[in-house]
Protein backbone atom coordinates (compact mmCIF):
# COMPACT_ATOMS: atom_id res chain seq x y z
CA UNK A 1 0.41 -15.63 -25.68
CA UNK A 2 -1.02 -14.08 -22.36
CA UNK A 3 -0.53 -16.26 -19.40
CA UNK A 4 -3.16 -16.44 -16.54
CA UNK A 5 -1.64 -13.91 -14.81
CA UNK A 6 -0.87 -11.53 -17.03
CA UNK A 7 -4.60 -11.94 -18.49
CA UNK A 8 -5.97 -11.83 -15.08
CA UNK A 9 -3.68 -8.49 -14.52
CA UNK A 10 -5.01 -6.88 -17.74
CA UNK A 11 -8.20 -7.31 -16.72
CA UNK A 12 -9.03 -6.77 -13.08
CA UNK A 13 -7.71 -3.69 -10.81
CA UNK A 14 -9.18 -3.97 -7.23
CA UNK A 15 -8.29 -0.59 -5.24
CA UNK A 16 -8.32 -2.96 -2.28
CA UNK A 17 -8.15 -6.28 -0.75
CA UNK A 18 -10.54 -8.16 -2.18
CA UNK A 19 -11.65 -11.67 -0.70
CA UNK A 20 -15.55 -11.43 -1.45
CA UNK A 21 -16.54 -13.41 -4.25
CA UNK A 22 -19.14 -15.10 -2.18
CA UNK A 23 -21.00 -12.16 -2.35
CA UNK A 24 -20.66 -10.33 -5.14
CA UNK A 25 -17.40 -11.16 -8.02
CA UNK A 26 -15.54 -7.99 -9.62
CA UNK A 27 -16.44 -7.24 -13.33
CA UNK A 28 -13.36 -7.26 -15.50
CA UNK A 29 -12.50 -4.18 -17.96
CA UNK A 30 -14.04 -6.22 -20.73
CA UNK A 31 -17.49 -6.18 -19.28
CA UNK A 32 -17.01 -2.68 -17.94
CA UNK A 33 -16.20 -1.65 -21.77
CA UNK A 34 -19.46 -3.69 -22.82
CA UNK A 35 -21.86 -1.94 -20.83
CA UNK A 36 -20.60 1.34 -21.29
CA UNK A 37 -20.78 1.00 -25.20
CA UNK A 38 -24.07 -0.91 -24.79
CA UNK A 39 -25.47 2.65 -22.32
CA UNK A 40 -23.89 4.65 -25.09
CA UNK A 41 -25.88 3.35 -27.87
CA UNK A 42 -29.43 3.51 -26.15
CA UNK A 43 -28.59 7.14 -25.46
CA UNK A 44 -27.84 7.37 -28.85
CA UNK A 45 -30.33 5.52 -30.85
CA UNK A 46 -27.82 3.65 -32.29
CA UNK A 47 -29.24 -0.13 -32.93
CA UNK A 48 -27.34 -2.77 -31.45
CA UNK A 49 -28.05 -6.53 -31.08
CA UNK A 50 -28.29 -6.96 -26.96
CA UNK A 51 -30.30 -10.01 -27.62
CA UNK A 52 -27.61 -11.56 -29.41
CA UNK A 53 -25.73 -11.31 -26.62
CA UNK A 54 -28.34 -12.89 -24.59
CA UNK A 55 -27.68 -16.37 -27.06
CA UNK A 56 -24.36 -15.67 -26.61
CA UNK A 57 -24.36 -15.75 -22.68
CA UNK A 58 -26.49 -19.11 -22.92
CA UNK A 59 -24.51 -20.61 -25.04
CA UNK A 60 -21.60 -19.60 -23.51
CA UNK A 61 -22.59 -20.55 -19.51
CA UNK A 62 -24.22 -23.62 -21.58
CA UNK A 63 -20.54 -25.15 -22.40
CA UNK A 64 -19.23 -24.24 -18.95
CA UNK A 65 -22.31 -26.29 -17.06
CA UNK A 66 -21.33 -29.16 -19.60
CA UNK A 67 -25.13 -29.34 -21.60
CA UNK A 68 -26.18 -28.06 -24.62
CA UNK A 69 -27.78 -24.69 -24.97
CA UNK A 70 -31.56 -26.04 -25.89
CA UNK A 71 -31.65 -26.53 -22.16
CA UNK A 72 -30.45 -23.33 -20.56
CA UNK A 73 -32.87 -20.56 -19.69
CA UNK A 74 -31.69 -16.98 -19.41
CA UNK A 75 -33.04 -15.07 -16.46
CA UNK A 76 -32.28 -13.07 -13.39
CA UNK A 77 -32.77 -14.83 -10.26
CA UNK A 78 -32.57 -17.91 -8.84
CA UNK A 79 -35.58 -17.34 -6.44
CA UNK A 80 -37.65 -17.38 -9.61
CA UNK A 81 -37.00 -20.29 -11.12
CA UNK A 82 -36.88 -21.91 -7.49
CA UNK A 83 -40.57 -21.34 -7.63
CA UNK A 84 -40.93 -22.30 -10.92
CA UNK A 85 -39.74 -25.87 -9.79
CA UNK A 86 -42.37 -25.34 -6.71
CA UNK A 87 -44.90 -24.72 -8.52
CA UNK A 88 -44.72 -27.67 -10.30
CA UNK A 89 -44.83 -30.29 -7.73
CA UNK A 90 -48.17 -31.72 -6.87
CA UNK A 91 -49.98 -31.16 -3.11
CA UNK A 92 -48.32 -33.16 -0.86
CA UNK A 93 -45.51 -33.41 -2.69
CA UNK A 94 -41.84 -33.77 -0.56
CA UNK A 95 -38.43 -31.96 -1.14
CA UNK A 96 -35.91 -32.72 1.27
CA UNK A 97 -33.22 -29.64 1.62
CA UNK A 98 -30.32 -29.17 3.79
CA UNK A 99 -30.28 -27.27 6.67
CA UNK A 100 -29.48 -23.44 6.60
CA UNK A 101 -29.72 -23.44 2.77
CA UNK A 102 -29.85 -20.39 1.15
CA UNK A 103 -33.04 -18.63 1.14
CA UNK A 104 -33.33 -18.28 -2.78
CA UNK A 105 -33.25 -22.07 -2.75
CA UNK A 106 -35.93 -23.48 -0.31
CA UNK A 107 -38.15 -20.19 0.53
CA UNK A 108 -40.03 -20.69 -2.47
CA UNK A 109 -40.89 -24.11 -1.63
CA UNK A 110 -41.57 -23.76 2.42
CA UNK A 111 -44.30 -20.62 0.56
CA UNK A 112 -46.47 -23.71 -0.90
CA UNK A 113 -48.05 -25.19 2.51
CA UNK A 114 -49.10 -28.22 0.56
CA UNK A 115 -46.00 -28.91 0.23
CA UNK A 116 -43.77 -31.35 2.99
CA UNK A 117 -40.12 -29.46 3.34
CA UNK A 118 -37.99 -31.37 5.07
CA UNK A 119 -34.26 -30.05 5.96
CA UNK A 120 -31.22 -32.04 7.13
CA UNK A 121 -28.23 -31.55 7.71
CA UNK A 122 -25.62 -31.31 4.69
CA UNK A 123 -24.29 -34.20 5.41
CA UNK A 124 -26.93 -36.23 5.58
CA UNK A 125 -29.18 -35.35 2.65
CA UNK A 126 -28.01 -38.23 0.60
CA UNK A 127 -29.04 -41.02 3.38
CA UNK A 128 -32.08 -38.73 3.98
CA UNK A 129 -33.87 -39.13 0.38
CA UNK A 130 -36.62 -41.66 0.98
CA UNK A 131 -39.70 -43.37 -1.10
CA UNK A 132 -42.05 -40.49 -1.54
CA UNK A 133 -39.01 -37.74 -2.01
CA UNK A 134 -40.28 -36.06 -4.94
CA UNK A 135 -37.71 -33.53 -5.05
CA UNK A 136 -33.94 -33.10 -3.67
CA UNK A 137 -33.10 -28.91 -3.69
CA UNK A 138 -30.09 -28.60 -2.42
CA UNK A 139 -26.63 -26.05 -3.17
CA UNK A 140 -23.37 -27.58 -4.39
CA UNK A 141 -21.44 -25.14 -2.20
CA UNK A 142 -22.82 -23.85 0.83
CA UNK A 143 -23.23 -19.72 0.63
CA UNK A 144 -22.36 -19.21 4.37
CA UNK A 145 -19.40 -22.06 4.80
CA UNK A 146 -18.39 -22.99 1.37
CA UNK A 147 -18.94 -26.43 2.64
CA UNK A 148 -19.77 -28.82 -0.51
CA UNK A 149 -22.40 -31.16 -1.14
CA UNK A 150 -21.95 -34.66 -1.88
CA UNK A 151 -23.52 -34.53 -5.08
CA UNK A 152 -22.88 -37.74 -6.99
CA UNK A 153 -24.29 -39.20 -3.86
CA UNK A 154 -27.44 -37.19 -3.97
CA UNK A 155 -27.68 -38.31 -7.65
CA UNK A 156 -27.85 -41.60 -6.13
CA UNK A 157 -30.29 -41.46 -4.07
CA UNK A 158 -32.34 -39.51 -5.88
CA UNK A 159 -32.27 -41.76 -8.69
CA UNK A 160 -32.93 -45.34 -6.45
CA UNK A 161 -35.78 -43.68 -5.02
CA UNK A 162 -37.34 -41.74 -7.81
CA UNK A 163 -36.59 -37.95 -6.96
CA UNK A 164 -35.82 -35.35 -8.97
CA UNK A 165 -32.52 -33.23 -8.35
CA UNK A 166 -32.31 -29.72 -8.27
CA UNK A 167 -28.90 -27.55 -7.36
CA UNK A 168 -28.27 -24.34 -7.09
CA UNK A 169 -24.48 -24.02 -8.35
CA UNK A 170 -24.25 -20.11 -7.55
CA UNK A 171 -21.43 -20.80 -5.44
CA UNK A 172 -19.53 -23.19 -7.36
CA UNK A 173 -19.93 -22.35 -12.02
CA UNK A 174 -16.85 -20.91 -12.32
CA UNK A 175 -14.35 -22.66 -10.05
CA UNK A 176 -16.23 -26.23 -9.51
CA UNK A 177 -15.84 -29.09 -11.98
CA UNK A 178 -19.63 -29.63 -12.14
CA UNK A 179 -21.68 -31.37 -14.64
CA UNK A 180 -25.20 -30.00 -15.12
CA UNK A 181 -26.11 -32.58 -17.34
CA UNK A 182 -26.32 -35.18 -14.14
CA UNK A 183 -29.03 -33.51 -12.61
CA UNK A 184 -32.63 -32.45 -13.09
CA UNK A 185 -32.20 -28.51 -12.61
CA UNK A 186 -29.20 -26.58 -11.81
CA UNK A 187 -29.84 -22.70 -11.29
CA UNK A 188 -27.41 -19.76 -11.04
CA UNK A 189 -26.51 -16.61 -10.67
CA UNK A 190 -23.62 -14.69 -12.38
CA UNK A 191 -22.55 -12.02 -10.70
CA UNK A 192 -20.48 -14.10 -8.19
CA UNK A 193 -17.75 -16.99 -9.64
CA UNK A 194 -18.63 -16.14 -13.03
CA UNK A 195 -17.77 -12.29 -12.76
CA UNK A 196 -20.74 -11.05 -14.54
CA UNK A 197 -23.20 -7.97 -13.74
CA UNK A 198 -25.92 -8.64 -11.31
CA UNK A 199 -29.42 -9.08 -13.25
CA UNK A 200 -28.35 -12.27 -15.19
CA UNK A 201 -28.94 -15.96 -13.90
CA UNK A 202 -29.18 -19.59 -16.03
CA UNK A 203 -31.60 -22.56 -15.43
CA UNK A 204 -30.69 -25.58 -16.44
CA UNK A 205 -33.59 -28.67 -17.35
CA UNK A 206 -33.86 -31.82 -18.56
CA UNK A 207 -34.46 -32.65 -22.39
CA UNK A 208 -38.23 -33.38 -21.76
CA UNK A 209 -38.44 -29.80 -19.86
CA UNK A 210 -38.61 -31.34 -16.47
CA UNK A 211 -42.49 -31.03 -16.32
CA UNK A 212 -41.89 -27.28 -15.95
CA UNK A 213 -44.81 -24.87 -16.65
CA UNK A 214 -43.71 -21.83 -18.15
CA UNK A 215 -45.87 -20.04 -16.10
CA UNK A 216 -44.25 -16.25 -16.57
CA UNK A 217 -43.69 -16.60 -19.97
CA UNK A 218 -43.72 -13.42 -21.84
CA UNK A 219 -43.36 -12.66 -25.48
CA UNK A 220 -39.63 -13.78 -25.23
CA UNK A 221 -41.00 -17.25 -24.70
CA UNK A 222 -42.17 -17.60 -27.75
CA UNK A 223 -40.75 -20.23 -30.71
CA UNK A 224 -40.39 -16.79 -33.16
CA UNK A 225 -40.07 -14.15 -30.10
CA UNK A 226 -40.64 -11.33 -32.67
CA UNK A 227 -43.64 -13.08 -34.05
CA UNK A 228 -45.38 -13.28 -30.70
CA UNK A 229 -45.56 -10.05 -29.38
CA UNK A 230 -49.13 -9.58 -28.74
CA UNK A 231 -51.82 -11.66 -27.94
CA UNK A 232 -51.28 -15.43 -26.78
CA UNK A 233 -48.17 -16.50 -27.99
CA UNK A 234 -49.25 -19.78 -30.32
CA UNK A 235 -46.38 -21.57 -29.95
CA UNK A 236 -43.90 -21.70 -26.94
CA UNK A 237 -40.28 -21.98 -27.70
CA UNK A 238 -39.73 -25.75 -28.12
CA UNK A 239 -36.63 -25.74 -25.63
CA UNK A 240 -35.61 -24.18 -22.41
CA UNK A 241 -36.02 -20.74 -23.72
CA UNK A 242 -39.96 -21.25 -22.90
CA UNK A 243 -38.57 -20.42 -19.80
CA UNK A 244 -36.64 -17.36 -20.08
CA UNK A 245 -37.44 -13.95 -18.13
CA UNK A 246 -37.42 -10.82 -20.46
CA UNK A 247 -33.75 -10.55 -19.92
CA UNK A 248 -32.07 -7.49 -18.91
CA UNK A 249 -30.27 -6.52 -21.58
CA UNK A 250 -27.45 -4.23 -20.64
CA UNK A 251 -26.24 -6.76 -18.27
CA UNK A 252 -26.06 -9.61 -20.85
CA UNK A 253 -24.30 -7.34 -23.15
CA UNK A 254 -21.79 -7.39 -20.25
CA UNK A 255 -22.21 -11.40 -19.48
CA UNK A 256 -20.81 -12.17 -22.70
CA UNK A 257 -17.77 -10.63 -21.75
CA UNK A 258 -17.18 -12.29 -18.88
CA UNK A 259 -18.01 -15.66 -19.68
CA UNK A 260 -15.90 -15.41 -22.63
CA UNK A 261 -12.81 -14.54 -20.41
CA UNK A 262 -13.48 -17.88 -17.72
CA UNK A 263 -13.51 -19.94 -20.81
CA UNK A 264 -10.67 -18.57 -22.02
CA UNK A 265 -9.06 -18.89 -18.38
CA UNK A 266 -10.04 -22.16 -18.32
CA UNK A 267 -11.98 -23.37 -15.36
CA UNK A 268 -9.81 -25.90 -14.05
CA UNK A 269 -6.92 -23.46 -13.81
CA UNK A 270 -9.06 -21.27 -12.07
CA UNK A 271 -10.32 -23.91 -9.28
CA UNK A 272 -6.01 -24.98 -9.20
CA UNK A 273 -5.49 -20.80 -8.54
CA UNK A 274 -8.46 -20.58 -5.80
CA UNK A 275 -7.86 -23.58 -3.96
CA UNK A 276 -3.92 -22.79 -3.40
CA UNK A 277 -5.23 -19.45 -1.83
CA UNK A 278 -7.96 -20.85 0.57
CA UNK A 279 -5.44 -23.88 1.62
CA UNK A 280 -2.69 -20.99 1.93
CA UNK A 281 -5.29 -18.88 4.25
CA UNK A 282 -6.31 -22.15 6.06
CA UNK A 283 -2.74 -22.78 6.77
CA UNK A 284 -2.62 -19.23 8.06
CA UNK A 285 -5.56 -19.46 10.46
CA UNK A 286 -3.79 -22.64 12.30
CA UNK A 287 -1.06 -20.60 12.95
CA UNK A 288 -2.90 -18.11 15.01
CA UNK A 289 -4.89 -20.72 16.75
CA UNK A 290 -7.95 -20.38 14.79
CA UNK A 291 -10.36 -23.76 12.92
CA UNK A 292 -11.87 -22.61 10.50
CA UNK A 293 -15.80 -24.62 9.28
CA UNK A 294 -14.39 -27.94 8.17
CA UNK A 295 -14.97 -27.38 3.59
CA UNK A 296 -12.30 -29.24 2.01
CA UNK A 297 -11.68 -28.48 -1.35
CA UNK A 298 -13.52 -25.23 -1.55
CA UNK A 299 -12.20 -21.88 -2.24
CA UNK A 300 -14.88 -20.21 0.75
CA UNK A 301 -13.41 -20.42 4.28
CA UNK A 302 -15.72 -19.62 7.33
CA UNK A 303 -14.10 -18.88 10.92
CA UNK A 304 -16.40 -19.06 13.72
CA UNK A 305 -16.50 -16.44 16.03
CA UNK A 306 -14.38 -13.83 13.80
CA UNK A 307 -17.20 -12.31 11.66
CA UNK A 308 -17.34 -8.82 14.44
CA UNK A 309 -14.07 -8.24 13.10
CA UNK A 310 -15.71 -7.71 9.13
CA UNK A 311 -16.17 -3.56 9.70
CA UNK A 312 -12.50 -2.94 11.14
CA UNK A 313 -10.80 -5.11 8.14
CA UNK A 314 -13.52 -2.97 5.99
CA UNK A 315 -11.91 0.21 7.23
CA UNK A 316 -8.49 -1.41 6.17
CA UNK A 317 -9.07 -2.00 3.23
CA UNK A 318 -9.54 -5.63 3.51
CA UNK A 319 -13.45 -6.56 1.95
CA UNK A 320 -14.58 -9.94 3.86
CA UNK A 321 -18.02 -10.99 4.89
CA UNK A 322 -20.02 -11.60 8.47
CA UNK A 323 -21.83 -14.74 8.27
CA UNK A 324 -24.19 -15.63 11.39
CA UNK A 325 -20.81 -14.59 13.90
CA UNK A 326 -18.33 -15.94 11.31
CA UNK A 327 -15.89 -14.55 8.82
CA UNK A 328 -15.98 -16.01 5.58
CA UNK A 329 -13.54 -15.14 3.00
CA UNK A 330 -13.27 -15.88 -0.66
CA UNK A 331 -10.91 -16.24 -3.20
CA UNK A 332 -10.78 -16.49 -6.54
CA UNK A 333 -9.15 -15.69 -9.71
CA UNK A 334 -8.34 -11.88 -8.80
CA UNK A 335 -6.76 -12.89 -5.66
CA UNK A 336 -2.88 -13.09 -5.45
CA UNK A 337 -1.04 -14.77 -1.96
CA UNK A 338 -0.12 -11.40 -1.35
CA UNK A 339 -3.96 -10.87 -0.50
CA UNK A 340 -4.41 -13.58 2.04
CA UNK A 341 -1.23 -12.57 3.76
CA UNK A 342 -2.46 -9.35 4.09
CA UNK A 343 -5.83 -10.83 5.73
CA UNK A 344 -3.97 -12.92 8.17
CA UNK A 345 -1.58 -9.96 9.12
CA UNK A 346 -4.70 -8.40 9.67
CA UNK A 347 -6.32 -11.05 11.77
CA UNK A 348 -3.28 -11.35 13.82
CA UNK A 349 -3.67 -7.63 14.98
């Protein structure tokens, strides 16, 4: 029986230092296989059932977020189904958002001006959800810190005062323990934690649909897809799949393959395995006299004033990111200790 490691081993081989996962997660041999057989066969002509793989990747994502797969839709970006949400709140409506969110998250709903956006800081957005709140938008783990939301508090408040919750968990499926089922929406994207290509990204609703309109559906949308191909599609898929984006196929045929290996990893191992490395690094940091953005219990460290240093580590072979004038690592199930000592020798140049 393969342990982590030795799975891990078999199936990623970074040609550097690798602490960006934030930005963009490696693709492991089994997805690289995938899409190469998938390319093959389109240059052929050989048939081949991407779409399968499509219900496959829901399905599979769907036991990860902890919901059933009725209620996952299979698209690309988070932005869109952002505005999907936005577009179905009535004028006047408000969403409170936390301050500095990503852009993916709130843009689409600061494009509406009928709309009343309100942003707080992180910290606050719990005690900040008032009567009237129609919507909380908010992400479990903050792209440019990694600092984490209080979200059973959020649930809280959303629920006294009659606001729906929606959370982008792009930062977080993969390594987080975090239960989609609790909240209203829950978008995100898979080419970061959960090590898929880019061009594939989940929504998660409610079982009455949230109120969504499925206002890009395409043929895909339909109850029988193959059945509704032309003309207005008679009847919509009776689940989330109303809400799915023509997917692109080639990269699900690689999504399966990735989200088959974090299940088989086992996500709690994996959040055990990141969160030994980020303490190690933070450990590190206080050593050479450097705090990094206070995130406890995330695997995404942020040191102010350290992000002009991201092209020199670059040129070392050491792949971290600039983030408004700070340098925010991440580490996940690729990284080794070996990898964040090599950062902080680095740093300590």
């Amino acid at each position: 029986m393969e342990t982590f490691e030795s799975l891990v081993r078999t199936e990623f081989a970074p040609k550097n230092t690798y602490l960006n996962t934030a930005s963009t997660g490696l693709v492991p041999a089994r997805t690289v296989a995938a899409l190469r057989t998938a390319v093959a066969a389109s240059a052929a002509g050989e048939p081949t059932d991407m779409f399968g793989d499509v219900e496959a990747s829901r399905a599979c994502f769907a036991r990860l977020a902890g919901v059933p797969p009725h209620r996952v839709a299979a698209g690309a970006s988070v932005a869109v189904y952002s505005g999907l949400i936005a577009a179905s709140l009535p004028e006047g409506a408000e969403v409170l958002t936390a301050e500095g969110d990503f852009s993916s998250v709130v843009n689409p709903f600061h494009v509406r001006p009928d709309l009343k956006v309100r942003a707080v800081p992180l910290e606050r957005v719990a005690e900040s959800v008032r009567p009237g709140t129609a919507l909380v938008a908010v992400s479990a783990a903050q792209s440019a810190d990694g600092r984490i939301a209080d979200l059973p508090a959020i649930r809280r408040a959303a629920r006294e005062h009659g606001a729906r919750t929606y959370v982008d968990a792009s930062q977080a499926v993969g390594w987080l323990d975090l239960d989609a089922d609790t909240y209203d929406y829950c978008a995100c994207v898979a080419f970061k934690w959960l090590v898929c290509p880019r061009g594939v990204a989940f929504l998660v609703v409610p079982e009455d649909l949230g109120g969504l309109t499925p206002l890009f559906a395409g043929w895909v949308a339909g109850e029988r897809p193959w059945d509704a191909c032309y003309g207005p599609i008679d009847e919509l898929a009776h689940s989330a799949r109303r809400f799915d984006e023509s997917p692109a196929l080639f990269s699900y045929a690689g999504a399966r393959r990735s989200l088959e290996l974090l299940e088989e990893l086992g996500v709690d191992t994996i959040r055990a395995h990141d969160l030994a490395l980020a303490d190690r690094f933070r450990t590190g940091l206080a050593a050479l006299g450097h705090e990094p953005v206070r995130a406890p219990g995330s695997p995404i460290v942020s040191v102010p004033g350290l992000g002009h240093r991201q092209p020199e580590l670059s040129a070392a072979g050491v792949e971290v990111s600039d983030r408004a004038g700070h340098l925010r690592a991440a580490f996940h199930l690729y990284n080794t200790p070996a990898d964040v000592d090599r950062l902080l020798d680095a740093l300590s140049g």
